[in-house]
PDB file of N, CA and C in Angstrom:
ATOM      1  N   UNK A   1     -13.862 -29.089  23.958  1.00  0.00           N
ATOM      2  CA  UNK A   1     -12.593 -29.706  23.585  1.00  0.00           C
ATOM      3  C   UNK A   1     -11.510 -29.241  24.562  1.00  0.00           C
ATOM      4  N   UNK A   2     -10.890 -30.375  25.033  1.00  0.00           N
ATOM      5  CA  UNK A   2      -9.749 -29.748  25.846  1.00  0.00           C
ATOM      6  C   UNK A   2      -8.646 -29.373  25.473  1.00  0.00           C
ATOM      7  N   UNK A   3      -7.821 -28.523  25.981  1.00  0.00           N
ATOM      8  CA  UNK A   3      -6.283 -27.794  25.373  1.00  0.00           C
ATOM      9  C   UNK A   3      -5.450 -28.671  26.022  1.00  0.00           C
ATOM     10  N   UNK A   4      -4.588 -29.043  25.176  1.00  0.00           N
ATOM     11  CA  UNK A   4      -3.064 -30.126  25.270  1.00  0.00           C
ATOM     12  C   UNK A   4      -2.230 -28.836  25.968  1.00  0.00           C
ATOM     13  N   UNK A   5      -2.018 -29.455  27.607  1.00  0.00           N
ATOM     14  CA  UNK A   5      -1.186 -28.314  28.255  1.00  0.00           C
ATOM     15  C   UNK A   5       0.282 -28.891  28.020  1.00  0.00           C
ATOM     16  N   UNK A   6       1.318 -28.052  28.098  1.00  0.00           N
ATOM     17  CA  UNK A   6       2.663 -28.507  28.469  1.00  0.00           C
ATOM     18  C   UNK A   6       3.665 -27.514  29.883  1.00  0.00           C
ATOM     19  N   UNK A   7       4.046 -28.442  29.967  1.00  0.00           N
ATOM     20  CA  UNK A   7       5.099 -27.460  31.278  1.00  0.00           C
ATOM     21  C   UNK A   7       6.367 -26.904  30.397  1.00  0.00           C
ATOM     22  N   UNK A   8       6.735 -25.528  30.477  1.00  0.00           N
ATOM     23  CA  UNK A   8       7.534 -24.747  29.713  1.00  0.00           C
ATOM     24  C   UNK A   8       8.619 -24.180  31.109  1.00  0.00           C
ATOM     25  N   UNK A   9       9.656 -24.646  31.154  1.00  0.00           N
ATOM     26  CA  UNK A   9      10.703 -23.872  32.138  1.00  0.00           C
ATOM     27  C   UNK A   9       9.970 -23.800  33.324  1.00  0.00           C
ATOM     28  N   UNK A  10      10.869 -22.545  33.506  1.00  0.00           N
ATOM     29  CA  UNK A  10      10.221 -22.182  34.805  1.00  0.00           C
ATOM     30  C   UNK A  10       8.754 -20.966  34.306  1.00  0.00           C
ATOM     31  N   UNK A  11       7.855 -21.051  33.230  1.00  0.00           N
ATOM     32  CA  UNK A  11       6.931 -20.168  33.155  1.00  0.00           C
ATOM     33  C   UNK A  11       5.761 -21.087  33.315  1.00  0.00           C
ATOM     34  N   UNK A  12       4.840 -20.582  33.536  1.00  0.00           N
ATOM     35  CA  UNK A  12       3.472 -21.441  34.083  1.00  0.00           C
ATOM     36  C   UNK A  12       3.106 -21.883  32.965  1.00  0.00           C
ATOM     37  N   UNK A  13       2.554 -23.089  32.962  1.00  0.00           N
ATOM     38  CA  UNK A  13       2.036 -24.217  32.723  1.00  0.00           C
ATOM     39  C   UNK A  13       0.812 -23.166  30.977  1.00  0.00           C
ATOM     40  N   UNK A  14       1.222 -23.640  29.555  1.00  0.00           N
ATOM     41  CA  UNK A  14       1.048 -22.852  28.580  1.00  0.00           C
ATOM     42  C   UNK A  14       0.623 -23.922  27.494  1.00  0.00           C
ATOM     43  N   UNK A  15      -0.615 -23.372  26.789  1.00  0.00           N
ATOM     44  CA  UNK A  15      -1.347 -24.577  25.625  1.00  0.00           C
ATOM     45  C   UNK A  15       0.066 -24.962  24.952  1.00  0.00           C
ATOM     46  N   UNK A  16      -0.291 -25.925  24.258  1.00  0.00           N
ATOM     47  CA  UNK A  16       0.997 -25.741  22.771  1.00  0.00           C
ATOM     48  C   UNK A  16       1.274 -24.705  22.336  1.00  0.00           C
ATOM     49  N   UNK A  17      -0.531 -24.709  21.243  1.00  0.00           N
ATOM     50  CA  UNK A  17      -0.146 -23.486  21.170  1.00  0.00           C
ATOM     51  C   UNK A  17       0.742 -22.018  21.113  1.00  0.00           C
ATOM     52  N   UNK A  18       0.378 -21.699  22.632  1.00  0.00           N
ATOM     53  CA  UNK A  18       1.022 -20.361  23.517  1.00  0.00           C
ATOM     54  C   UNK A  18       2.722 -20.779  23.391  1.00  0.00           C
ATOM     55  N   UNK A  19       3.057 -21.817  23.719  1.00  0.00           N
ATOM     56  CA  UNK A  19       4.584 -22.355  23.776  1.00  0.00           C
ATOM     57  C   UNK A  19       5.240 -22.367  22.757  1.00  0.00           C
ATOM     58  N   UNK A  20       4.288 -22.533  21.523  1.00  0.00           N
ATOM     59  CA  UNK A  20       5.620 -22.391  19.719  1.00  0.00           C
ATOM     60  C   UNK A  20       5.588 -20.873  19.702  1.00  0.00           C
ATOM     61  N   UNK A  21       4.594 -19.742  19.931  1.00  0.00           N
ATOM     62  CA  UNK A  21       4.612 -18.906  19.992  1.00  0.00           C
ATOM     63  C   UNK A  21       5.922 -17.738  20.822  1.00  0.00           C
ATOM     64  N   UNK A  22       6.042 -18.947  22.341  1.00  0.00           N
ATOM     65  CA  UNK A  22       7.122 -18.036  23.521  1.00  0.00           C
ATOM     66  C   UNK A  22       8.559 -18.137  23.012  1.00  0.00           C
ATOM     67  N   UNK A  23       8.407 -19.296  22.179  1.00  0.00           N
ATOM     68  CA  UNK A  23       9.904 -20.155  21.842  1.00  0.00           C
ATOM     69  C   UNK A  23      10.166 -19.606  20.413  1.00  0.00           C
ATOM     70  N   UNK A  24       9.442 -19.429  19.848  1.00  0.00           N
ATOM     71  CA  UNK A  24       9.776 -19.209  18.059  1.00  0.00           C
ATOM     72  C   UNK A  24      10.465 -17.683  17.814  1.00  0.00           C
ATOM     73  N   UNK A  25      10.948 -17.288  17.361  1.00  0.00           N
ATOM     74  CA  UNK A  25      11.656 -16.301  16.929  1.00  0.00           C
ATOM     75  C   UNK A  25      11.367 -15.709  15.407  1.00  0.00           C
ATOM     76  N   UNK A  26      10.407 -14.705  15.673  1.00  0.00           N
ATOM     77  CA  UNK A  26       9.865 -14.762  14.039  1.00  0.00           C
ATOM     78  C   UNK A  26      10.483 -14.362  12.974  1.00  0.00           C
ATOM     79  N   UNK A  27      10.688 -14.220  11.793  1.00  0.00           N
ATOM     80  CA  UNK A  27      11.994 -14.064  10.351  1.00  0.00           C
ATOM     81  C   UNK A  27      10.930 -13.622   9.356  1.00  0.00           C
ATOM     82  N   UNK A  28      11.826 -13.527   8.123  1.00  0.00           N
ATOM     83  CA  UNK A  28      10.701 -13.113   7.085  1.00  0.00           C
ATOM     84  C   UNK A  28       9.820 -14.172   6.096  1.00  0.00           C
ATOM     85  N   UNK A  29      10.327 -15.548   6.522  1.00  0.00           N
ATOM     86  CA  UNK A  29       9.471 -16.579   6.242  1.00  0.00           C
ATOM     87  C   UNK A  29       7.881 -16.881   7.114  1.00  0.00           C
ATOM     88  N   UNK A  30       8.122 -16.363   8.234  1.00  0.00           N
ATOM     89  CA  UNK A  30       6.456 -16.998   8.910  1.00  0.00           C
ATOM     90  C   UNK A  30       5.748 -15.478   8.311  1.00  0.00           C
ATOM     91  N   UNK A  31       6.293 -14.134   7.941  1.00  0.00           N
ATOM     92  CA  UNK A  31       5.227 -12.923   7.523  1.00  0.00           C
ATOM     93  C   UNK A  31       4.900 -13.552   6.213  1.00  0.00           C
ATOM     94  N   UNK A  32       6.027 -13.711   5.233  1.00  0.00           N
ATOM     95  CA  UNK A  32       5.702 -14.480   3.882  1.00  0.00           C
ATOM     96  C   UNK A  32       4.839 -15.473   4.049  1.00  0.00           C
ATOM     97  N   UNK A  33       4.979 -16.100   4.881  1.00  0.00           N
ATOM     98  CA  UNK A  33       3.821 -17.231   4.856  1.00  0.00           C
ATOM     99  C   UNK A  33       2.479 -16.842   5.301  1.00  0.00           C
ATOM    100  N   UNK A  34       1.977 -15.895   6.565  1.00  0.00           N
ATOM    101  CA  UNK A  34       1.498 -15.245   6.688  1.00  0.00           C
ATOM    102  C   UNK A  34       0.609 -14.231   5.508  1.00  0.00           C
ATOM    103  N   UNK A  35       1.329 -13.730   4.441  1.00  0.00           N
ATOM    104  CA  UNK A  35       0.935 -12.765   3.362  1.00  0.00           C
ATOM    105  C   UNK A  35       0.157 -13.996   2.389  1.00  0.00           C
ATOM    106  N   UNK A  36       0.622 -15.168   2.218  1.00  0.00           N
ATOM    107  CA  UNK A  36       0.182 -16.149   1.217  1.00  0.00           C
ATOM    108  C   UNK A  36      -0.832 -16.724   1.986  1.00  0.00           C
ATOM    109  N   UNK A  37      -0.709 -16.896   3.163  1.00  0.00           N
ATOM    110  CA  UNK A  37      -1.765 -17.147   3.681  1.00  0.00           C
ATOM    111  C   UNK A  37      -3.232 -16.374   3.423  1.00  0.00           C
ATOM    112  N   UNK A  38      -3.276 -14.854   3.724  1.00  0.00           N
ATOM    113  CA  UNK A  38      -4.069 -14.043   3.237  1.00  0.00           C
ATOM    114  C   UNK A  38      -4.576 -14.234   1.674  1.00  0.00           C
ATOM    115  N   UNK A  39      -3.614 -14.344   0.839  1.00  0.00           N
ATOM    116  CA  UNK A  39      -3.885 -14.440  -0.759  1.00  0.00           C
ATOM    117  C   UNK A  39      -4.954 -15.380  -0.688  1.00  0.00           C
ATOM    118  N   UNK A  40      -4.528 -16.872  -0.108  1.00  0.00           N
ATOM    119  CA  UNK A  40      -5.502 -17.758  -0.327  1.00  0.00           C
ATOM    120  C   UNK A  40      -6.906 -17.440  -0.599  1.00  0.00           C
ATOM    121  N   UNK A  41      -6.914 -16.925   1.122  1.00  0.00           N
ATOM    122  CA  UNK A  41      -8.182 -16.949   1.652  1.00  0.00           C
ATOM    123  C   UNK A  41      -8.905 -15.958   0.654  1.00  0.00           C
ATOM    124  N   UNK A  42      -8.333 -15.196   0.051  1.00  0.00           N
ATOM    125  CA  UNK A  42      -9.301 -14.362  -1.152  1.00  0.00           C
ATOM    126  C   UNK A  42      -9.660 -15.022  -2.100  1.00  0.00           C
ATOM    127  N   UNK A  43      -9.016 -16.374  -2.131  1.00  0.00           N
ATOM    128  CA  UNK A  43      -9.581 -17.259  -3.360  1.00  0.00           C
ATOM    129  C   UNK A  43     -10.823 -17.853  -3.538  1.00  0.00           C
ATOM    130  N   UNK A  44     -11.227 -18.514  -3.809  1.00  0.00           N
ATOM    131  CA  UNK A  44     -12.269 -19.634  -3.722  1.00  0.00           C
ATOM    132  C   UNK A  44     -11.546 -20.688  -3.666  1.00  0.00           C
ATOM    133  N   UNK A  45     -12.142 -21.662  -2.905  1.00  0.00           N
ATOM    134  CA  UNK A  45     -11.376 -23.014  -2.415  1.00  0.00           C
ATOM    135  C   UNK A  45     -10.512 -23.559  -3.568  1.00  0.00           C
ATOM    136  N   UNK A  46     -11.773 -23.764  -4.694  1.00  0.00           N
ATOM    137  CA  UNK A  46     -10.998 -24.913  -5.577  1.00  0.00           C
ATOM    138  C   UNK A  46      -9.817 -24.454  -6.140  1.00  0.00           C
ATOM    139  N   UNK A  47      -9.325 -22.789  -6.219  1.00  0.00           N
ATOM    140  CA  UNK A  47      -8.214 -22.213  -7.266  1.00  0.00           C
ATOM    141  C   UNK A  47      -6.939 -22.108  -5.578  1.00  0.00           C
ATOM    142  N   UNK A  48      -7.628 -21.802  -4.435  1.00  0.00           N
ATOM    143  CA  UNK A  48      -6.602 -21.679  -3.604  1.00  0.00           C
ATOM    144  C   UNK A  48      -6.012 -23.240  -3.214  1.00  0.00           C
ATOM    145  N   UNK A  49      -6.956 -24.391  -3.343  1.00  0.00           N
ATOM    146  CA  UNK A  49      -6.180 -25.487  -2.918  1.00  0.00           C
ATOM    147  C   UNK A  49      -5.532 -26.096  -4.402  1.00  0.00           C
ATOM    148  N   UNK A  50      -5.920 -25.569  -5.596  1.00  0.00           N
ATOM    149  CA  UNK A  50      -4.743 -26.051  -6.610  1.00  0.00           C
ATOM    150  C   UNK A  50      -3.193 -24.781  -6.248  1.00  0.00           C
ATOM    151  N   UNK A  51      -3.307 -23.990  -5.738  1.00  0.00           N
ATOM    152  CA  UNK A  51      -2.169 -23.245  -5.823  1.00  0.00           C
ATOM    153  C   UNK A  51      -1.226 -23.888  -4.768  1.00  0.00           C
ATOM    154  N   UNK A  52      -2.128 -24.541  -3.181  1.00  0.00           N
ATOM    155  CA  UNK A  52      -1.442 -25.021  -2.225  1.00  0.00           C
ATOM    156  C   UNK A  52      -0.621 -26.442  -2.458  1.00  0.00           C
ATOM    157  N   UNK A  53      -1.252 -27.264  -3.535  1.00  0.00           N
ATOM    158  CA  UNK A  53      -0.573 -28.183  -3.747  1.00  0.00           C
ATOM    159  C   UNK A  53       0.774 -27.879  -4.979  1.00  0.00           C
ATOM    160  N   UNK A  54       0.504 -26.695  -5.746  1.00  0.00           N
ATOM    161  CA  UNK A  54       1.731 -26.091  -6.618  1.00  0.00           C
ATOM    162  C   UNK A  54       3.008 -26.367  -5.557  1.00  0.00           C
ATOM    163  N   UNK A  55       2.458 -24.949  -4.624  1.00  0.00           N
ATOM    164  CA  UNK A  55       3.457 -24.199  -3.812  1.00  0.00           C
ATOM    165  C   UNK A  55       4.534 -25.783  -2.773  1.00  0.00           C
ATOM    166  N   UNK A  56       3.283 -26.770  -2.675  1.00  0.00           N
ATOM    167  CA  UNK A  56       3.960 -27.346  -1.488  1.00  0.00           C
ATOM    168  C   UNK A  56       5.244 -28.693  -2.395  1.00  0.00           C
ATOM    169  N   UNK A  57       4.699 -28.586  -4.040  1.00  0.00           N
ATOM    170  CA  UNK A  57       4.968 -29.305  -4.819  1.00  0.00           C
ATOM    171  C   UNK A  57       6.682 -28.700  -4.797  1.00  0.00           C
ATOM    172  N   UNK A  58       6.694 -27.451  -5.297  1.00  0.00           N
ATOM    173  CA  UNK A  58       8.011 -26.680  -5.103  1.00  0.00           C
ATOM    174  C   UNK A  58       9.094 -27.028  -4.465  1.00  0.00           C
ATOM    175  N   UNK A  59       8.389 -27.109  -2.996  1.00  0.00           N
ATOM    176  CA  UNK A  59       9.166 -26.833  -1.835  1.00  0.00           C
ATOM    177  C   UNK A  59       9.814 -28.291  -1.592  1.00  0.00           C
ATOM    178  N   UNK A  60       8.884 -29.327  -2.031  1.00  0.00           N
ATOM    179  CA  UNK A  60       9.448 -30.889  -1.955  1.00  0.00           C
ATOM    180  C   UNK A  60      10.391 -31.047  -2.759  1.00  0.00           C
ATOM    181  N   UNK A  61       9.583 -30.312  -4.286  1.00  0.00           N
ATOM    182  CA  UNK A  61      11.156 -30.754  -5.530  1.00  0.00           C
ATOM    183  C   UNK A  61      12.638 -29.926  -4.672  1.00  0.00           C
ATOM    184  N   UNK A  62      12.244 -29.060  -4.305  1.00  0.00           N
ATOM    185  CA  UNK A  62      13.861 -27.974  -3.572  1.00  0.00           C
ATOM    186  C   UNK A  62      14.411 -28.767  -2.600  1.00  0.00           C
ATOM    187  N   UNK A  63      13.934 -29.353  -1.298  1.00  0.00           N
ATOM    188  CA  UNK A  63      13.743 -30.140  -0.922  1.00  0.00           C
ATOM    189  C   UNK A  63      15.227 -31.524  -1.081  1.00  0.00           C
ATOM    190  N   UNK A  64      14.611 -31.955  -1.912  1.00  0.00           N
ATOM    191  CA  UNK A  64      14.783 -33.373  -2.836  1.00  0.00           C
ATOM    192  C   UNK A  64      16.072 -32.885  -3.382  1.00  0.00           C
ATOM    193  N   UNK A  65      15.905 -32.246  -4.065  1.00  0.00           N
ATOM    194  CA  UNK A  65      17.113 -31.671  -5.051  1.00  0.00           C
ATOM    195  C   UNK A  65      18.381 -31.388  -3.868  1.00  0.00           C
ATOM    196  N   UNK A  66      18.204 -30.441  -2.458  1.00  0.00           N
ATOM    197  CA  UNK A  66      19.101 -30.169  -1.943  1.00  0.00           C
ATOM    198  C   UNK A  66      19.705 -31.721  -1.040  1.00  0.00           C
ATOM    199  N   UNK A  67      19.149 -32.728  -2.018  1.00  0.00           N
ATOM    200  CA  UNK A  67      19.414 -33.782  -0.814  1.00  0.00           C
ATOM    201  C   UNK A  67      20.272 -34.935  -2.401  1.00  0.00           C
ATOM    202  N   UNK A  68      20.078 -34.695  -3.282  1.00  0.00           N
ATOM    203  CA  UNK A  68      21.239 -35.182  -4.612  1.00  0.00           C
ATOM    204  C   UNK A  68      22.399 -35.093  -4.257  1.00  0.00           C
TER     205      UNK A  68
END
């Protein structure tokens, strides 16, 4: 499979990937997401993908609501 390159500034030529990584500035939302990420994966599929559709359910109603 080939890697989707992009040209970034003046730094050499970097996957996607590598580039959200040079550019992103990390906060305490990508570790939080990161930590839930981990939780999942201790689950078994069927209880971690009912929690992923909870969590993403949330974030749409907040979402929605901040847009009333």
């Amino acid at each position: 499979k080939k890697k989707k390159r992009l040209k970034h500034g003046n730094l050499s030529t970097l996957t996607l990937k590598d580039s959200i990584f040079v550019r992103k500035k990390w906060d305490e939302y990508d570790i939080y997401g990161k930590f839930i990420a981990s939780q999942l994966r201790g689950m078994n599929v069927k209880t971690a993908s009912r929690l992923q559709l909870q969590i993403q359910s949330l974030v749409s109603a907040a979402k929605l609501a901040e847009m009333e």
